[in-house]
C-alpha atoms as a PDB file:
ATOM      1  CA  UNK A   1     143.833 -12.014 225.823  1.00  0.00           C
ATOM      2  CA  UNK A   2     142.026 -13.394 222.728  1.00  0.00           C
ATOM      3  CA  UNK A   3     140.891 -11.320 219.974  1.00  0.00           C
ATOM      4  CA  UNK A   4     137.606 -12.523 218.359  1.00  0.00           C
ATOM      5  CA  UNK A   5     135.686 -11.547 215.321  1.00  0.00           C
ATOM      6  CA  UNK A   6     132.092  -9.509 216.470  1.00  0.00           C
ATOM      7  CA  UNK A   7     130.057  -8.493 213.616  1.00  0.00           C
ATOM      8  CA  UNK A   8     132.399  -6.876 211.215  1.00  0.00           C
ATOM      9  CA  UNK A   9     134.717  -5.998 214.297  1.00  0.00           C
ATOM     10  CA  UNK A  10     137.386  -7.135 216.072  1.00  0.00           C
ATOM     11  CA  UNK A  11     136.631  -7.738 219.982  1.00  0.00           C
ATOM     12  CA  UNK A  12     138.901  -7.853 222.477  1.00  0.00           C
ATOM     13  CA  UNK A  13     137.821  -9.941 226.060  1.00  0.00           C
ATOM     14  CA  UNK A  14     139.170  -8.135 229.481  1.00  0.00           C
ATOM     15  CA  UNK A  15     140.352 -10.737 231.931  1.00  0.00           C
ATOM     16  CA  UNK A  16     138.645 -10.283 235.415  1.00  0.00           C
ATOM     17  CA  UNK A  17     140.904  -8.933 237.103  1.00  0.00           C
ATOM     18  CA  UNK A  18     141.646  -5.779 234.466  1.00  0.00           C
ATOM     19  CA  UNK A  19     137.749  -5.281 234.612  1.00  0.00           C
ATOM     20  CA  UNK A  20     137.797  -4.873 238.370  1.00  0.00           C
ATOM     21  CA  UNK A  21     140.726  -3.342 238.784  1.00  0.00           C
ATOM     22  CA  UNK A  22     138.855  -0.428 236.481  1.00  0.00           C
ATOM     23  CA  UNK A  23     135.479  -1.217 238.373  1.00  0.00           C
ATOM     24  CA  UNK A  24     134.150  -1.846 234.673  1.00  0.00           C
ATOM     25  CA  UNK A  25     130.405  -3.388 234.549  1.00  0.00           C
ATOM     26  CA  UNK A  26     128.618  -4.611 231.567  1.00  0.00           C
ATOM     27  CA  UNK A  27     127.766  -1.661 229.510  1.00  0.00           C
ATOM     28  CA  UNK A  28     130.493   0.640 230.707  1.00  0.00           C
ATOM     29  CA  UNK A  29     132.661   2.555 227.923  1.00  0.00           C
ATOM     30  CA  UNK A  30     136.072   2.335 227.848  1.00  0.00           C
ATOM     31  CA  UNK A  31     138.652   3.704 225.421  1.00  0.00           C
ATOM     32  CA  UNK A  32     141.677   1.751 223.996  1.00  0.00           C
ATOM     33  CA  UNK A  33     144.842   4.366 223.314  1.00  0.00           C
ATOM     34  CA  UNK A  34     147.923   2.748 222.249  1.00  0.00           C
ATOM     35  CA  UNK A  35     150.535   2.590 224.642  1.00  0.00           C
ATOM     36  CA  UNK A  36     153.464   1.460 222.893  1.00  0.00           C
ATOM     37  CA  UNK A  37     154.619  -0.314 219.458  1.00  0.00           C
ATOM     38  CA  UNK A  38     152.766  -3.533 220.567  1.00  0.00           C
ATOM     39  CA  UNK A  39     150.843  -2.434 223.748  1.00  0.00           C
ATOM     40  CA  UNK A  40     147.760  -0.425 224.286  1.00  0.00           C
ATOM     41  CA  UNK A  41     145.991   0.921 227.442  1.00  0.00           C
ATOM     42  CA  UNK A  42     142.475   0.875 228.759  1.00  0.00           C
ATOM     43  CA  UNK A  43     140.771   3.889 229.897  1.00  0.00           C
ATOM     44  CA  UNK A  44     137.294   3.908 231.315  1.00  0.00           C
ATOM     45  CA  UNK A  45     135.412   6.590 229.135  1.00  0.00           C
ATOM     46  CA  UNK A  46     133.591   8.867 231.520  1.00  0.00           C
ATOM     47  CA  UNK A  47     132.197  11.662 229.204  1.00  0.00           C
ATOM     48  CA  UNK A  48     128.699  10.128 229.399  1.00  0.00           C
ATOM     49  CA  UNK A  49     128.524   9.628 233.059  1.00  0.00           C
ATOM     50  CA  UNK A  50     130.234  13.482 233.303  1.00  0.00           C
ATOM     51  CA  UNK A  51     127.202  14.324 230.634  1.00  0.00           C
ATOM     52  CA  UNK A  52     124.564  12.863 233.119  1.00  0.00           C
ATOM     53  CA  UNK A  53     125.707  14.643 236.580  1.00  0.00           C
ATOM     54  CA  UNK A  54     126.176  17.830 234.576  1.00  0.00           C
ATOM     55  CA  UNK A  55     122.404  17.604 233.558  1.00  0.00           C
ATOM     56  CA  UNK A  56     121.213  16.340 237.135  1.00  0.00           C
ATOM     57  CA  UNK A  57     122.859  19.421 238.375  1.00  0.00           C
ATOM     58  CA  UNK A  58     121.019  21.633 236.328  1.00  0.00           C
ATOM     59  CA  UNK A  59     117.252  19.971 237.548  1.00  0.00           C
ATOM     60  CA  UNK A  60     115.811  21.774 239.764  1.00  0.00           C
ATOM     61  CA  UNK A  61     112.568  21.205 242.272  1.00  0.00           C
ATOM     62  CA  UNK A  62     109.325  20.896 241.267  1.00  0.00           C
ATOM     63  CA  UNK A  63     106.760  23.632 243.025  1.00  0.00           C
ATOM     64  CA  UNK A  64     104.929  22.303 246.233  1.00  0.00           C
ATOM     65  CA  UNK A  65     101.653  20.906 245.020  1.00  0.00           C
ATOM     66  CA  UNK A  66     102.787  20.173 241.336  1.00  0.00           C
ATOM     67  CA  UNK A  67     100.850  17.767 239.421  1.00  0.00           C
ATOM     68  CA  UNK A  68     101.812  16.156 236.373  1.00  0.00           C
ATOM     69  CA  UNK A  69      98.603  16.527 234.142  1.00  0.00           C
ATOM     70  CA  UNK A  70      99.266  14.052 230.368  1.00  0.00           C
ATOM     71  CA  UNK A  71      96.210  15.666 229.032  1.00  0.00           C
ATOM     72  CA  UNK A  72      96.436  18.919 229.857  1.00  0.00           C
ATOM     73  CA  UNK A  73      99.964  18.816 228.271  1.00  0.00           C
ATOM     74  CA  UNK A  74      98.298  17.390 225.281  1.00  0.00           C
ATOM     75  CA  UNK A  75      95.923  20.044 225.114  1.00  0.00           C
ATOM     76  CA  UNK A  76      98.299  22.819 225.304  1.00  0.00           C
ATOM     77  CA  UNK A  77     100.667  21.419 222.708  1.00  0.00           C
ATOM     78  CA  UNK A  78      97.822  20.666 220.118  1.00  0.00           C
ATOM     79  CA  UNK A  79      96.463  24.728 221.025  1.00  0.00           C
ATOM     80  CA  UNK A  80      93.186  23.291 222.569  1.00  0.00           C
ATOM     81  CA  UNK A  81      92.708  21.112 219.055  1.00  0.00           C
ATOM     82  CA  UNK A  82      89.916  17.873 219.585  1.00  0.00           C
ATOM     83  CA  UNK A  83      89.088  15.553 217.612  1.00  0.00           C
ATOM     84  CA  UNK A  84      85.777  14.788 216.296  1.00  0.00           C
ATOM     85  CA  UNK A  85      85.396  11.791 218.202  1.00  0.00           C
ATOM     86  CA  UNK A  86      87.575  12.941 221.341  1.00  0.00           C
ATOM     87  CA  UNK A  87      85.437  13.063 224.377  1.00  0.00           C
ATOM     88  CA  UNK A  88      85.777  16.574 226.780  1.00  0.00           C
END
């Protein structure tokens, strides 16, 4: 491995086979922990994907019939407020 100059970083490429072996994707975090005097290991960081199912779990299901209404949301947040030239 090569390290490069990115920005005012350093950058560090992951041969193929290390990025498959951690089923890593463009855009995926991982986390670089040293493993050694002159080694280091590469740890996919999960805490965002961990964020988003613990969020997902707390949705819940809209009512039967629910409508999504923009303006009536606007309304309610603005307490009924209109402008001059705003049309009813």
């Amino acid at each position: 491995m090569k390290v490069a100059r990115w920005g005012n970083s350093l950058a560090v490429r992951l041969p193929r086979e290390v990025a498959e072996e951690l089923s890593l994707k463009e855009g995926d975090e991982i986390e670089l922990r040293p493993a050694g005097e002159h080694s280091f290991e590469v740890v996919r960081d999960r805490r965002r994907e961990e964020a988003m199912e613990r969020i997902r779990a707390l949705s819940r299901p809209l009512p039967p019939g629910f409508r999504f209404d923009r303006e009536e949301l606007y309304d309610t947040a603005r307490g009924g407020f209109r402008f001059e030239n705003e049309e009813e």
